[in-house]
Protein backbone atom coordinates (compact mmCIF):
# COMPACT_ATOMS: atom_id res chain seq x y z
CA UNK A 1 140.60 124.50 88.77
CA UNK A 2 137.52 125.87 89.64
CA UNK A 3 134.79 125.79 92.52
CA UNK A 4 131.79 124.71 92.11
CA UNK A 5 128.98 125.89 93.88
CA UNK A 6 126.57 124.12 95.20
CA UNK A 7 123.13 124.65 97.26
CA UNK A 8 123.40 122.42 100.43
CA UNK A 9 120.83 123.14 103.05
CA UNK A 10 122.88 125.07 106.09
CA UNK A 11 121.51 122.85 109.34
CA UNK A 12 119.22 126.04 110.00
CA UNK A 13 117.46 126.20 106.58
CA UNK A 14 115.73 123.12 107.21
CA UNK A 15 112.36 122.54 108.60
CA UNK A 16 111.88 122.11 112.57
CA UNK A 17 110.04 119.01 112.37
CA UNK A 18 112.37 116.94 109.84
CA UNK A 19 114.26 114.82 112.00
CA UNK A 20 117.81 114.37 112.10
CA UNK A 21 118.12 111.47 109.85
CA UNK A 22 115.87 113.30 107.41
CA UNK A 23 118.24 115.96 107.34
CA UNK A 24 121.26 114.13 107.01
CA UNK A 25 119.78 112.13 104.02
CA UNK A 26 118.57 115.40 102.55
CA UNK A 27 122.10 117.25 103.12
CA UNK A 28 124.42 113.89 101.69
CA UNK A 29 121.88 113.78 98.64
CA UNK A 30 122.64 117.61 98.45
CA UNK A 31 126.05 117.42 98.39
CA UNK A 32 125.97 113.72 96.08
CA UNK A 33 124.03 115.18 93.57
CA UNK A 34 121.69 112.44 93.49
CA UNK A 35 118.33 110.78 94.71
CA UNK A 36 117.10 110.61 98.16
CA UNK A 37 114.99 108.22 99.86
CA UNK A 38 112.63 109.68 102.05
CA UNK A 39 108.38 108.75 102.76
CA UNK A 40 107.82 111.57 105.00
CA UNK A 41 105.21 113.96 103.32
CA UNK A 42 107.13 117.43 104.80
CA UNK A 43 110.60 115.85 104.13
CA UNK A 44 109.74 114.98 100.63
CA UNK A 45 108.68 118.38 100.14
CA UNK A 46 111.87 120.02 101.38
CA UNK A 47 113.98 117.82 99.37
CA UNK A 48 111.82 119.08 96.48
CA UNK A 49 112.43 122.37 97.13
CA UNK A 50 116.10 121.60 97.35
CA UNK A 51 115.75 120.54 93.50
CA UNK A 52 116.49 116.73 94.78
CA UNK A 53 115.02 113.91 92.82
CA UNK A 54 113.35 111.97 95.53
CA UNK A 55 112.32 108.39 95.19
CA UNK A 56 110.15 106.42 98.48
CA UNK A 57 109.48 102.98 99.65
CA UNK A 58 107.36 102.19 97.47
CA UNK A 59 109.17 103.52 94.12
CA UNK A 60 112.74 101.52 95.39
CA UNK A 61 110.44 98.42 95.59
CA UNK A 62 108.86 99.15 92.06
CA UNK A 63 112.25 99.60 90.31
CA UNK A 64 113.06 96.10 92.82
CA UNK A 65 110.15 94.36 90.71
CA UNK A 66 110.88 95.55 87.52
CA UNK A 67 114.74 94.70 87.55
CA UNK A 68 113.81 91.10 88.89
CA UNK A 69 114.38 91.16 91.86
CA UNK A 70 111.04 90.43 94.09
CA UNK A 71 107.85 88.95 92.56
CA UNK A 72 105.67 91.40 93.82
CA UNK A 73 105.43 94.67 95.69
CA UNK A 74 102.33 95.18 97.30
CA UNK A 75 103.05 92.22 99.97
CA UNK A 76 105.77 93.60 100.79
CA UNK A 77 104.36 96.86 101.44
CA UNK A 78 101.89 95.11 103.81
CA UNK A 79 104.78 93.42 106.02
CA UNK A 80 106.08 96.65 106.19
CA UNK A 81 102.89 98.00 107.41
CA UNK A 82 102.88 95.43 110.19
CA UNK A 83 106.12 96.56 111.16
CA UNK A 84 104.83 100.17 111.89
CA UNK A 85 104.92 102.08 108.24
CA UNK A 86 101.93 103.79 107.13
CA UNK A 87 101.45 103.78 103.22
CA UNK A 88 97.64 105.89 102.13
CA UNK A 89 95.74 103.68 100.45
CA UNK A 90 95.78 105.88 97.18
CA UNK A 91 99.61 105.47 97.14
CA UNK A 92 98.88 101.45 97.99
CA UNK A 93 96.16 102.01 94.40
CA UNK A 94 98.66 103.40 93.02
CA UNK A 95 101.55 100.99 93.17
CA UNK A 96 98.97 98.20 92.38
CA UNK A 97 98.33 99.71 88.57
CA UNK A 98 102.04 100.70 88.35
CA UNK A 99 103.04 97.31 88.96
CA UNK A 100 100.53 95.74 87.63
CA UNK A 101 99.38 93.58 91.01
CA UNK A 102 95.42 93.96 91.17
C-alpha cells in the first residue's frame, strides 16, 4: 500500500495564543480531513491556512435551521451571548439575511 501524506500542524507550528483546545480541534480536523468548528478570529485564520474548511457557531446553527431542526437562529445566538459569547453585530446582520429572521 502506500502512505499518504498529510500536512498536520507539528504542536510548534501553531500560533502562541491559540489555546489548547483550539489546537487540538485544528490538529483532529487535520488529520480527519474534514471541517472544524472554531469562532476565534486568529484560530479561524490558522485553520485557513491549514487548507481546513471551517464552519462557526453561527453557520452549525444555520445548517440547524435549515435541516429543521430549531425555528430560529438569532435567539439562540442571544442566549448564547448571555452565557459569555461575543458574536459582532455584522456577523449577528449577517445571519439575520442568511436565515431570513429580520
Amino acid at each position: 500500500g502506500s502512505i499518504e501524506q498529510t500536512s498536520i500542524p507539528a504542536e510548534n507550528d501553531f500560533p502562541p495564543s491559540l489555546g489548547s483546545g483550539e489546537q487540538a480541534a485544528i490538529h483532529l480536523a487535520s488529520e480527519m480531513k474534514c471541517p472544524v468548528l472554531l469562532d476565534d478570529k486568529l484560530a479561524r485564520q490558522f485553520a485557513l491556512s491549514q487548507g481546513l474548511t471551517v464552519i462557526g457557531t453561527a453557520g452549525v446553527l444555520i445548517k440547524a435551521k435549515q435541516l429543521g431542526k430549531v425555528a430560529e437562529v438569532v435567539p439562540l445566538l442571544h442566549s448564547l451571548e448571555t452565557k459569555g459569547y461575543y458574536f459582532s453585530p455584522v456577523l449577528i446582520d449577517r445571519v439575520k439575511k442568511i436565515a431570513g429572521e429580520y
